[in-house]
C-alpha atoms as a PDB file:
ATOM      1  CA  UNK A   1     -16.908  -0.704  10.746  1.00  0.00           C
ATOM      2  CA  UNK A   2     -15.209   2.163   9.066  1.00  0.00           C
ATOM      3  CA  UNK A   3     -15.266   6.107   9.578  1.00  0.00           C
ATOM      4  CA  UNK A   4     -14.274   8.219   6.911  1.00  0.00           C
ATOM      5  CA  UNK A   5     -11.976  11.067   7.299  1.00  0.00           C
ATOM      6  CA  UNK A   6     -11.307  14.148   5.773  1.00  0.00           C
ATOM      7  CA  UNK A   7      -8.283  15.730   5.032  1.00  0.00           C
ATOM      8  CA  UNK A   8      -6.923  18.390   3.208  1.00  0.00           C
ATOM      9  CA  UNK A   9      -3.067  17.362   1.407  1.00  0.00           C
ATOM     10  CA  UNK A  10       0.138  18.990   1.561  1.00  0.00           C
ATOM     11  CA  UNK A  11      -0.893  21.189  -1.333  1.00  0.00           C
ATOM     12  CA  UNK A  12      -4.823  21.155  -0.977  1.00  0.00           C
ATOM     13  CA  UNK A  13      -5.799  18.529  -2.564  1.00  0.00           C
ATOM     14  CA  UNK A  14      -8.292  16.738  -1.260  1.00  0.00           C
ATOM     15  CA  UNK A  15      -7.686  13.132   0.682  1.00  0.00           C
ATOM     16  CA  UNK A  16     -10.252  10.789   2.757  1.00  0.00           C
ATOM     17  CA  UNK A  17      -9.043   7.962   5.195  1.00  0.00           C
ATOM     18  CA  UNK A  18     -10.681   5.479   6.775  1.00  0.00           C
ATOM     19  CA  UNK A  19     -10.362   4.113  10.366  1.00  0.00           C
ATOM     20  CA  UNK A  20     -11.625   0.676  10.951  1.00  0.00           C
ATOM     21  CA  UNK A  21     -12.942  -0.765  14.363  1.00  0.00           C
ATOM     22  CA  UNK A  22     -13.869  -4.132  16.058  1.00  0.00           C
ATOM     23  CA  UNK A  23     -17.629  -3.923  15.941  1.00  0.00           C
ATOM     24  CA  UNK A  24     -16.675  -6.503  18.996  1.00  0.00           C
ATOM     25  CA  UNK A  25     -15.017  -3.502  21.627  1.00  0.00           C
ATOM     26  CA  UNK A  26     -11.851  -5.430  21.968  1.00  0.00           C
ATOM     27  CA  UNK A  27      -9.274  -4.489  24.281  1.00  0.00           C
ATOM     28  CA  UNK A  28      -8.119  -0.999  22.647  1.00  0.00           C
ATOM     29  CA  UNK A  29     -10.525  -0.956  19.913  1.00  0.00           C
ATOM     30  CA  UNK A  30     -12.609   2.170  20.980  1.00  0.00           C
ATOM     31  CA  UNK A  31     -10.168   4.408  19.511  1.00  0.00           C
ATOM     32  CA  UNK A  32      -8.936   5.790  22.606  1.00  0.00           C
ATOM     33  CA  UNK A  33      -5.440   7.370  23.423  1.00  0.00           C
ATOM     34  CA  UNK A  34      -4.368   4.365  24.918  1.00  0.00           C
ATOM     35  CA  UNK A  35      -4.152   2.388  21.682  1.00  0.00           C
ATOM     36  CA  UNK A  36      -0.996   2.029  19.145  1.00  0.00           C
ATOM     37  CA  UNK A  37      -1.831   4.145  16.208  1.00  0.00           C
ATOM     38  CA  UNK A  38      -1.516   1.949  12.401  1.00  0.00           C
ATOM     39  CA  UNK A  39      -1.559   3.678   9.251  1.00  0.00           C
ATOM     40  CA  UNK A  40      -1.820   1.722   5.743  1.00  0.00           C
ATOM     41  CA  UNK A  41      -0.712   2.446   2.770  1.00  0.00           C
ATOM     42  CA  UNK A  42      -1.640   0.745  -0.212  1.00  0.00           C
ATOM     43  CA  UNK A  43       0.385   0.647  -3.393  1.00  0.00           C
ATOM     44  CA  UNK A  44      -0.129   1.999  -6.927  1.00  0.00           C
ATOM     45  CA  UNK A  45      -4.025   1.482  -8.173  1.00  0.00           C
ATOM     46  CA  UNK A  46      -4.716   0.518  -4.792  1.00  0.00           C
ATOM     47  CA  UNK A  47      -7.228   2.246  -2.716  1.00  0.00           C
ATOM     48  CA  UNK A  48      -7.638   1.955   1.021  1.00  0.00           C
ATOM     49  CA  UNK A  49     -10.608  -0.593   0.937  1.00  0.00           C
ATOM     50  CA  UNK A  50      -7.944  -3.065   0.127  1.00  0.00           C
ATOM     51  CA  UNK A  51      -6.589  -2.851   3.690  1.00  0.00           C
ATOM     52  CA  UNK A  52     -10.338  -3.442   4.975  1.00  0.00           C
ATOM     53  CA  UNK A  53      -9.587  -7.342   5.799  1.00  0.00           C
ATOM     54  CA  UNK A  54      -6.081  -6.029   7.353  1.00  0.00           C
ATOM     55  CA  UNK A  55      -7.712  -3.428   9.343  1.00  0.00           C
ATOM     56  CA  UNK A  56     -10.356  -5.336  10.562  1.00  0.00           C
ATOM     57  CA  UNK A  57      -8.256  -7.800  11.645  1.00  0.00           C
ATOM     58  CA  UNK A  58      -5.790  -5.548  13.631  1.00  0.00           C
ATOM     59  CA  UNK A  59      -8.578  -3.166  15.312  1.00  0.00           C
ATOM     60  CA  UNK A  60      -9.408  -5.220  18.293  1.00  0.00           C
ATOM     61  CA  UNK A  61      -6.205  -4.054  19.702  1.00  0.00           C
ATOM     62  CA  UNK A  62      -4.683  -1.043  17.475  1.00  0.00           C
ATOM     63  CA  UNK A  63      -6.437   2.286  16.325  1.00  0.00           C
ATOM     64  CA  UNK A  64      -5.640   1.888  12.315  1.00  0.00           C
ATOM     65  CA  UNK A  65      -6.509   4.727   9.577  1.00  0.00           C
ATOM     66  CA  UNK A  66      -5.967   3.259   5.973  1.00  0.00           C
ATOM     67  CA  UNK A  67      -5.125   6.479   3.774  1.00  0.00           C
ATOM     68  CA  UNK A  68      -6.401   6.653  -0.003  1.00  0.00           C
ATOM     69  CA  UNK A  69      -3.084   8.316  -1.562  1.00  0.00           C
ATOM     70  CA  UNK A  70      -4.044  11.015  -4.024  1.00  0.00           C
ATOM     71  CA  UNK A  71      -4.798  10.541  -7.162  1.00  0.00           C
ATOM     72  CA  UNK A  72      -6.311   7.341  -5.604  1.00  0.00           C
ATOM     73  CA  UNK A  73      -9.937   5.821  -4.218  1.00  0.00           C
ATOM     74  CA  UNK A  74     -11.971   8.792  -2.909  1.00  0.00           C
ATOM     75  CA  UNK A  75      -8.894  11.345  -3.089  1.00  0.00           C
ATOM     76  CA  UNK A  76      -8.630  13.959  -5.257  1.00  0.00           C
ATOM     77  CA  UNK A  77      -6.471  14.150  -8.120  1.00  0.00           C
ATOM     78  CA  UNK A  78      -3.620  16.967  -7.866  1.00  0.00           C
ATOM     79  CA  UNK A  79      -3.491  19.642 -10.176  1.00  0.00           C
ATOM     80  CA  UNK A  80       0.000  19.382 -11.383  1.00  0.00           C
ATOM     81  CA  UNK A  81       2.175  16.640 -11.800  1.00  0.00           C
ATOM     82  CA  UNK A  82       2.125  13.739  -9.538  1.00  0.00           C
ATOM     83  CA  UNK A  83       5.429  14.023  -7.002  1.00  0.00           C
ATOM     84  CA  UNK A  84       6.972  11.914  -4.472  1.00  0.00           C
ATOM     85  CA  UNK A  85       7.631  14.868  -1.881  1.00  0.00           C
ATOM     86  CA  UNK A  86       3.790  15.233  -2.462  1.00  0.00           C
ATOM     87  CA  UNK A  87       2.532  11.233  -1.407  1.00  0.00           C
ATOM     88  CA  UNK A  88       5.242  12.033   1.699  1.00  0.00           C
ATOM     89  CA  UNK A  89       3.541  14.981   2.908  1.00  0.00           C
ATOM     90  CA  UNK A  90       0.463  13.680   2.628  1.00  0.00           C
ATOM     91  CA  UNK A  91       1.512  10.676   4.391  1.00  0.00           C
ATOM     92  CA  UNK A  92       2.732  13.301   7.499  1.00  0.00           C
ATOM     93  CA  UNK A  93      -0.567  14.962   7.393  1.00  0.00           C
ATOM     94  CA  UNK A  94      -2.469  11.582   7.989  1.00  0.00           C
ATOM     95  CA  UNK A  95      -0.138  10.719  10.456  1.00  0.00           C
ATOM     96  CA  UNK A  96      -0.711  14.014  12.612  1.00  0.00           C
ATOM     97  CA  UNK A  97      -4.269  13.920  12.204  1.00  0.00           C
ATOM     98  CA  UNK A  98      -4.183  10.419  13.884  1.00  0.00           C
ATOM     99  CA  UNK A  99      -1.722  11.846  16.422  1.00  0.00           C
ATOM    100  CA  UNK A 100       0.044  11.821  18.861  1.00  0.00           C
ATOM    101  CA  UNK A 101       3.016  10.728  16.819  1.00  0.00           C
ATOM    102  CA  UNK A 102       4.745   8.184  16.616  1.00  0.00           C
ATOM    103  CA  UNK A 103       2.490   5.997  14.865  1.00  0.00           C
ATOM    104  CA  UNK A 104       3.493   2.304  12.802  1.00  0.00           C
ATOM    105  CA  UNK A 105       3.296   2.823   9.002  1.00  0.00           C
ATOM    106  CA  UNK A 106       2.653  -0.554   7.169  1.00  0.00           C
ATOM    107  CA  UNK A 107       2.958  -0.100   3.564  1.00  0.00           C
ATOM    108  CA  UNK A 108       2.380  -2.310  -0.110  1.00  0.00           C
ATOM    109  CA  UNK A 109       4.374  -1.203  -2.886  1.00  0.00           C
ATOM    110  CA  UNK A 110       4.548   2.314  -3.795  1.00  0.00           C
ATOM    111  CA  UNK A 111       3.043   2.701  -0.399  1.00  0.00           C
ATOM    112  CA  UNK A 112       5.887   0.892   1.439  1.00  0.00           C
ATOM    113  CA  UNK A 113       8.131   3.620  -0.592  1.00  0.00           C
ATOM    114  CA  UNK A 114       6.262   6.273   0.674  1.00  0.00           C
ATOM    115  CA  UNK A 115       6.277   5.141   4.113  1.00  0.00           C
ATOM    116  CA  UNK A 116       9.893   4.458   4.463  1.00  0.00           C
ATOM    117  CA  UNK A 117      10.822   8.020   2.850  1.00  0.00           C
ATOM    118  CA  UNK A 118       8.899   9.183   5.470  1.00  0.00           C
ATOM    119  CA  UNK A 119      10.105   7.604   8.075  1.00  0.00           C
ATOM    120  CA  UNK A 120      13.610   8.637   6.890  1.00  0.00           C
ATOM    121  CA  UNK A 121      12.809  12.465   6.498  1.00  0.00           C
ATOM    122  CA  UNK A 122      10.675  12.859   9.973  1.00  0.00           C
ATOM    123  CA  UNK A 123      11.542   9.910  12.060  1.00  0.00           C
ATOM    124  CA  UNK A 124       9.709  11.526  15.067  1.00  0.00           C
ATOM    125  CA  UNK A 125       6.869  10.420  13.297  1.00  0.00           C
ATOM    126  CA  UNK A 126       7.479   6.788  12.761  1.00  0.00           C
ATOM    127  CA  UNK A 127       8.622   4.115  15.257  1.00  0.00           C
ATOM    128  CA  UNK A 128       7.842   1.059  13.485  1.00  0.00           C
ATOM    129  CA  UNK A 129       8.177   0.401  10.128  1.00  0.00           C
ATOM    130  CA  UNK A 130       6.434  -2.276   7.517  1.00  0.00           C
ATOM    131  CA  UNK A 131       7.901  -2.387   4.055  1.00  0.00           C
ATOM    132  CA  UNK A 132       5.945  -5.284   1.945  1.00  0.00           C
ATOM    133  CA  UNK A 133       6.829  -5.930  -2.014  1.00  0.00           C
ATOM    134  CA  UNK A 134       8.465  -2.907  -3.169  1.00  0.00           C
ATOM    135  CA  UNK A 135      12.247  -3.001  -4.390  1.00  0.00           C
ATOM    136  CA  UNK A 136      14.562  -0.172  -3.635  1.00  0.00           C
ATOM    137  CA  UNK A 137      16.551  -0.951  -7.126  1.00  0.00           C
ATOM    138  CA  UNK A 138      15.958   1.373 -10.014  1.00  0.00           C
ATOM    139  CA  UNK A 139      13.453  -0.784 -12.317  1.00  0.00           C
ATOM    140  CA  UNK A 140      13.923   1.835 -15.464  1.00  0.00           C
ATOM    141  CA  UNK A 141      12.559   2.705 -18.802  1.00  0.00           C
ATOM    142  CA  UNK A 142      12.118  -0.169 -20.138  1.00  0.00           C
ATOM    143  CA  UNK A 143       9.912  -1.350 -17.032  1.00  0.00           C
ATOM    144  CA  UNK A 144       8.115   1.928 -17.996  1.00  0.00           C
ATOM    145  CA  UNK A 145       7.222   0.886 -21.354  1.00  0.00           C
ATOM    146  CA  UNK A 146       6.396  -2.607 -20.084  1.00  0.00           C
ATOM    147  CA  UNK A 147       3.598  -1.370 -18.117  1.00  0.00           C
ATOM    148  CA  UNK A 148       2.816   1.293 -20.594  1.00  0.00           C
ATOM    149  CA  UNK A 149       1.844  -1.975 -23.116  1.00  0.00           C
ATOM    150  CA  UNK A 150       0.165  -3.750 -20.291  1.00  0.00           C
ATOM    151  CA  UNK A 151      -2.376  -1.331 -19.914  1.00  0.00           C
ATOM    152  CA  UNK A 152      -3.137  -1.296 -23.800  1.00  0.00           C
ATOM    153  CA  UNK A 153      -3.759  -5.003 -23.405  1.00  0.00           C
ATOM    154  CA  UNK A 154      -7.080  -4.687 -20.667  1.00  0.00           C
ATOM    155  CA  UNK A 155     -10.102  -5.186 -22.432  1.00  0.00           C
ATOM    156  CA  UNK A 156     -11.634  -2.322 -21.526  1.00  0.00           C
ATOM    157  CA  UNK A 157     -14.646  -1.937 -21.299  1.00  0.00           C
ATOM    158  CA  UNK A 158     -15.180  -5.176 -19.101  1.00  0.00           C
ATOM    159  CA  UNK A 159     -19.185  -6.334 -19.397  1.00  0.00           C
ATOM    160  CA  UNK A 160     -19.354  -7.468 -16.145  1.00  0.00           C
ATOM    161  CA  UNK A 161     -17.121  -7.725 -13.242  1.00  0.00           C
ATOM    162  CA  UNK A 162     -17.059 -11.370 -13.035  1.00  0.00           C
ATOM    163  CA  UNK A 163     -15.499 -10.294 -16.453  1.00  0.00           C
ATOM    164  CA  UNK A 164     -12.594  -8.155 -14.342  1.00  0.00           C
ATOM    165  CA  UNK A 165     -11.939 -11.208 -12.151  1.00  0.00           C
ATOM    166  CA  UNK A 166     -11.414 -13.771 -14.653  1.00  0.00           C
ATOM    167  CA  UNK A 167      -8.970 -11.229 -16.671  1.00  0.00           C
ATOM    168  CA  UNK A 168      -7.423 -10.111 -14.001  1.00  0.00           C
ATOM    169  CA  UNK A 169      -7.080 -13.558 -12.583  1.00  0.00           C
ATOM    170  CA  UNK A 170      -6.646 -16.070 -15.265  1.00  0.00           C
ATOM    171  CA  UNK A 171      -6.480 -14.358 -18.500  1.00  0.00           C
ATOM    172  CA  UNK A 172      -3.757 -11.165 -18.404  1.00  0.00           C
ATOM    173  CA  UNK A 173      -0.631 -12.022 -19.948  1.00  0.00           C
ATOM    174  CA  UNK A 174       1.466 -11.102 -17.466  1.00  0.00           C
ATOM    175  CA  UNK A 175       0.052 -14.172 -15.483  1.00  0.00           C
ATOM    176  CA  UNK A 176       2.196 -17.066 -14.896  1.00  0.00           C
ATOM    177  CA  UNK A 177      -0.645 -18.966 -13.458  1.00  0.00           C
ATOM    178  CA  UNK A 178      -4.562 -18.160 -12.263  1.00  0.00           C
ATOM    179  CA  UNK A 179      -4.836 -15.749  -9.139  1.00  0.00           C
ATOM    180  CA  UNK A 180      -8.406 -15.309  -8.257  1.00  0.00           C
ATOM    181  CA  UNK A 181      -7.571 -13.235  -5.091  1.00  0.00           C
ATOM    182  CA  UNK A 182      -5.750 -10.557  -8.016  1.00  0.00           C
ATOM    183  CA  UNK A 183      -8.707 -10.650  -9.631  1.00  0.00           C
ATOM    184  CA  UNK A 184     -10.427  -9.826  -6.501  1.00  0.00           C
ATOM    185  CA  UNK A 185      -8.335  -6.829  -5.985  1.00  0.00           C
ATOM    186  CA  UNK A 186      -8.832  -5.271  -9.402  1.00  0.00           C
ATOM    187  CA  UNK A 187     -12.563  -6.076  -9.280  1.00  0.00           C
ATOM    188  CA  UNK A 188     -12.092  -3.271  -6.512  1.00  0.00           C
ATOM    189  CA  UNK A 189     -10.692  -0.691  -8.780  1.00  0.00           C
ATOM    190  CA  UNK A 190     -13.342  -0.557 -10.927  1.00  0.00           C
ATOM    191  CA  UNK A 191     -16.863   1.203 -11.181  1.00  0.00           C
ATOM    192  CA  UNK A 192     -19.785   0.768 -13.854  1.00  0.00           C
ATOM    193  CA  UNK A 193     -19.406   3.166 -16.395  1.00  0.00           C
ATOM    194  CA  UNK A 194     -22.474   3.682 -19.505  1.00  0.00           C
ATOM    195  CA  UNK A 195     -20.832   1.036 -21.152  1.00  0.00           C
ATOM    196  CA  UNK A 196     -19.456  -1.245 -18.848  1.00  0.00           C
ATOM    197  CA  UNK A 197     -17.120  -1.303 -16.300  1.00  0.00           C
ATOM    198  CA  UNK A 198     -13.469   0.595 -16.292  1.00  0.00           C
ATOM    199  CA  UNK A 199     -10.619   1.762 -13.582  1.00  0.00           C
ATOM    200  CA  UNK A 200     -11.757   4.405 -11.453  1.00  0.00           C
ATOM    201  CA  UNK A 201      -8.013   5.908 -12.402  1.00  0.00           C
ATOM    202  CA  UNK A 202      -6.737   6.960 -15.724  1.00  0.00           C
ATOM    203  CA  UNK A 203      -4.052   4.700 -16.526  1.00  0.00           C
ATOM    204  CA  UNK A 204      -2.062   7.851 -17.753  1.00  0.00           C
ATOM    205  CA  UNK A 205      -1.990   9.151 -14.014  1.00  0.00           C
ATOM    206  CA  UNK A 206      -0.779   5.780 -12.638  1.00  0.00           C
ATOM    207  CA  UNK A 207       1.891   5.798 -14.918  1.00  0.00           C
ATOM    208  CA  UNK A 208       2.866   9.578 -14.286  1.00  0.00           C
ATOM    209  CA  UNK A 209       2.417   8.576 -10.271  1.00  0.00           C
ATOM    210  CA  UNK A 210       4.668   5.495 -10.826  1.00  0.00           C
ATOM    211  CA  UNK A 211       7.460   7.715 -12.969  1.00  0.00           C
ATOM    212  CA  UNK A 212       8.387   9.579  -9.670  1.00  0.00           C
ATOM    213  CA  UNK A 213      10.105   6.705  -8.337  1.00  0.00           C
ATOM    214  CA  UNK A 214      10.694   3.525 -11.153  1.00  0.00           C
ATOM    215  CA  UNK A 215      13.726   5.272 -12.740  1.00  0.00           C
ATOM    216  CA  UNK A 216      15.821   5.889  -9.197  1.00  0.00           C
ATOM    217  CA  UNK A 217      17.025   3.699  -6.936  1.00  0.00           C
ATOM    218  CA  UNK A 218      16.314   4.369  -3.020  1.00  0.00           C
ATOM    219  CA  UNK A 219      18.679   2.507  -1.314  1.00  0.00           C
ATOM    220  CA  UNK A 220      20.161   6.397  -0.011  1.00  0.00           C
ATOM    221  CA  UNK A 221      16.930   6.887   1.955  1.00  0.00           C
ATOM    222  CA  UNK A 222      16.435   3.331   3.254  1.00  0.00           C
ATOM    223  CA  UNK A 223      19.749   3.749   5.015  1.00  0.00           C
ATOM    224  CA  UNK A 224      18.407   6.762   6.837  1.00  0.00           C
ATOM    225  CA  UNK A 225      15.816   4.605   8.516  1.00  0.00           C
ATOM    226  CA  UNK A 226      16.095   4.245  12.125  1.00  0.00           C
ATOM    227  CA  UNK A 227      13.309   2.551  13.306  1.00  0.00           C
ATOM    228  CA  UNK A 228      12.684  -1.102  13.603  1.00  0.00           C
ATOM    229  CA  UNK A 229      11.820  -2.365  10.076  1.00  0.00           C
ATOM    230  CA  UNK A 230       9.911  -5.499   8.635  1.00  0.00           C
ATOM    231  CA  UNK A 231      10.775  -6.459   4.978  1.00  0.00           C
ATOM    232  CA  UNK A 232       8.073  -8.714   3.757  1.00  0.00           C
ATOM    233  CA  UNK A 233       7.762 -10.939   0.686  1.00  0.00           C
ATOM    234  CA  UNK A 234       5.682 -12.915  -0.712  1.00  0.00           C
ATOM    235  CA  UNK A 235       7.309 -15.886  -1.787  1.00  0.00           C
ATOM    236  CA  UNK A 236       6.206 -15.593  -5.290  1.00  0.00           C
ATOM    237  CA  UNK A 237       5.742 -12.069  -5.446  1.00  0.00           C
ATOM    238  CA  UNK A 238       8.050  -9.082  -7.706  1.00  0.00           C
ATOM    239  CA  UNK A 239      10.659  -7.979  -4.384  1.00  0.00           C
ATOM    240  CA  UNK A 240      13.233 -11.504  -4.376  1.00  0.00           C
ATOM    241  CA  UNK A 241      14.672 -12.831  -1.857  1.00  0.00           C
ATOM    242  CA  UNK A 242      17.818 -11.453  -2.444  1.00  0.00           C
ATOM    243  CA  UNK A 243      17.382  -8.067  -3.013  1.00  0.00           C
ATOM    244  CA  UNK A 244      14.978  -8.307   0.064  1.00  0.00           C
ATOM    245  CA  UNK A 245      18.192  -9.328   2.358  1.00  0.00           C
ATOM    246  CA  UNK A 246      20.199  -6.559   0.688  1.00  0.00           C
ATOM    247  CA  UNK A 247      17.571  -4.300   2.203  1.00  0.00           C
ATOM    248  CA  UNK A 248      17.834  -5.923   5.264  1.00  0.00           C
ATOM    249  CA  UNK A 249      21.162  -5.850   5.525  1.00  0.00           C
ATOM    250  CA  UNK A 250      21.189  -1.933   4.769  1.00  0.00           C
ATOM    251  CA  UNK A 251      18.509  -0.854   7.388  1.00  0.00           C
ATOM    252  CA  UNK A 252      19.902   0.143  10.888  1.00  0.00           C
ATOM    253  CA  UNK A 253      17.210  -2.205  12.491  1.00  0.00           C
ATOM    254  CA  UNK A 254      15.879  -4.301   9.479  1.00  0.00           C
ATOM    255  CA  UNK A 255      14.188  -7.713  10.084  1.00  0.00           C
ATOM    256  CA  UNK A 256      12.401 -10.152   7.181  1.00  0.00           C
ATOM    257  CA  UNK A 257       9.642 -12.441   6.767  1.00  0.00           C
ATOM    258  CA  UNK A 258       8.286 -13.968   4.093  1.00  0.00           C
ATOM    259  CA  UNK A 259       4.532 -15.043   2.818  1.00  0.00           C
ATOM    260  CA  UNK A 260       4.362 -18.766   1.579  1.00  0.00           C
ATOM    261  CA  UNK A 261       1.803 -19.114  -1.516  1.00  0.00           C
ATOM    262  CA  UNK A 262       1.710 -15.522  -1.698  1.00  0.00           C
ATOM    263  CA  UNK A 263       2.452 -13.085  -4.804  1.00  0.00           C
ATOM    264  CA  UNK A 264       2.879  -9.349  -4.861  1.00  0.00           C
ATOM    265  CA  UNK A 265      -0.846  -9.096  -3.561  1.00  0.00           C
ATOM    266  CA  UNK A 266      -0.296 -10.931  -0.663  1.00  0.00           C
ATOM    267  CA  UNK A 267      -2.430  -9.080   1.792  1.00  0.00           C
ATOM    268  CA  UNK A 268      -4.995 -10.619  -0.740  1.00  0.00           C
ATOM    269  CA  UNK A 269      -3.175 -14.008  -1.356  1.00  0.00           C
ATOM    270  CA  UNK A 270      -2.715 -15.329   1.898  1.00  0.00           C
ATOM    271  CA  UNK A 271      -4.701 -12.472   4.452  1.00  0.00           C
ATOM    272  CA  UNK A 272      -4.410 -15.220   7.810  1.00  0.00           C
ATOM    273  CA  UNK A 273      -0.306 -15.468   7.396  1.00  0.00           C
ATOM    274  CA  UNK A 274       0.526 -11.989   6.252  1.00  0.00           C
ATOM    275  CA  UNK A 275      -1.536 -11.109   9.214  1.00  0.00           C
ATOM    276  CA  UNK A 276      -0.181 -13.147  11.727  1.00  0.00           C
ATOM    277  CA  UNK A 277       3.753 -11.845  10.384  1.00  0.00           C
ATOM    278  CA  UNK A 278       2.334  -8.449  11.148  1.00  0.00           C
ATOM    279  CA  UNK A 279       0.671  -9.013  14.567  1.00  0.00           C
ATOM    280  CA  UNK A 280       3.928 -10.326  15.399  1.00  0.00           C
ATOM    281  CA  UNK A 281       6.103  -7.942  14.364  1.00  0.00           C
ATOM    282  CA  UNK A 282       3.927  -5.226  16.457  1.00  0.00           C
ATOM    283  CA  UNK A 283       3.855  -7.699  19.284  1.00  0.00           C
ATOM    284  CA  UNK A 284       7.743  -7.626  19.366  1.00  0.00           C
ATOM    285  CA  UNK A 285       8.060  -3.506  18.710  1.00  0.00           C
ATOM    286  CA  UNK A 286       5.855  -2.452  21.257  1.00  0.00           C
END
């Protein structure tokens, strides 16, 4: 089950959460004090429902709040330009309304960015530390423009969203073979419009979201993190295995894992192994 919550962002803007929990009463599942506080964050275009089989997963022992990031889901937009001091402070805000701090952040992509520039900024918040497919090299402009000409290719409107899932998973170009669990997640993203169905985001804003951080590099603040850390791949997915050690190698208390037969989406791909990497990484930081 989920309960939404409320919040108000670091600037006003409207922001809901959601915490999930074990319809079953598991050990620490009644949201009590006793229980290990999670927060997820999901990554650019993502919304919090795409934590739900996470969540679900994890609330028989752990109180966990998935946050829809402005801009985002049921969040509001913010009235000036998209920053990343703003997706940090909202980030502390959720994290104090689940309080007390510390709590674990896990977090996908831009999320995993947001999470580990929080952690480095107000490490009394954070003492555990899940960063999962996002790079800490500068991508640049020309990654910019690549995604700029993606979004021109999506057929919008899409008929039907059996329509979304077959794009999404067999026909986008930027496939190198059929995913139906991407599909999946972008059939999430979208909501029936007049004339069929489109993103419930402007592509414009995810691009002016994803501009605050594609043109830096953050290997600066992952240095500053202090808590244990899990770098997590999926085997197939857009962080390498490489640049994934470098990371490793750079946080204080870094640690990796990797997803077999996973891709970027891999808390889609393979939900029963990335699972299990994170129930044991909580298992071994508690």
């Amino acid at each position: 089950m989920a309960r939404r919550i409320d919040l108000a962002g670091a600037d006003g803007v409207h922001l809901a959460a959601w915490e999930f929990t074990d319809p079953s009463g598991g050990p620490e599942g009644d949201g009590t004090a006793s229980a290990r506080r999670v927060l997820l964050l999901h990554g650019l275009m993502g919304r919090a429902s795409h934590w739900a089989d996470t969540a679900r997963r994890l609330s028989g022992r752990y109180r966990v709040v998935a946050l829809d990031q402005r801009g985002h889901g049921h969040s509001g937009e913010p009235a000036g330009p998209h920053t990343r001091e703003a997706y940090v402070a909202d980030a502390a805000v959720a994290v104090e309304r689940l309080g007390p701090a510390p709590v674990t952040l896990v977090g996908h992509g831009m999320g995993a960015l947001t999470a580990w520039q929080l952690a480095a900024e107000r490490p009394e918040l954070v003492d555990a530390l899940v960063v999962a497919e996002m790079r800490a090299s500068a991508l640049g402009a020309a990654s910019q423009r690549e995604w700029e000409e993606w979004f021109r290719t999506w057929p919008l409107p899409f008929a039907t969203l059996a329509d979304v899932r077959r794009w999404f998973g067999e026909d986008d170009p930027r496939l190198e073979r059929p995913n139906p669990a991407r599909g999946a997640f972008f059939a999430e993203v979208m909501r029936e419009a007049p004339d069929g169905w489109r993103p419930v985001f402007s592509p414009e804003r995810m691009l002016a979201a994803r501009s605050t951080w594609v043109h830096d590099a953050h290997w600066d603040t992952l240095a500053q993190v202090r808590c244990p850390t899990l770098v997590v791949r999926g085997l197939d997915g857009e962080l390498g295995r490489a640049e994934a050690h470098e990371m490793v190698r750079v946080l204080p208390r870094g640690r990796y894992a990797e997803v077999p037969d996973a891709g970027h989406h891999l808390h889609y791909d393979q939900p029963g192994a990335w699972c299990e990497t994170l129930r044991a990484f909580l298992a071994e930081t508690a």
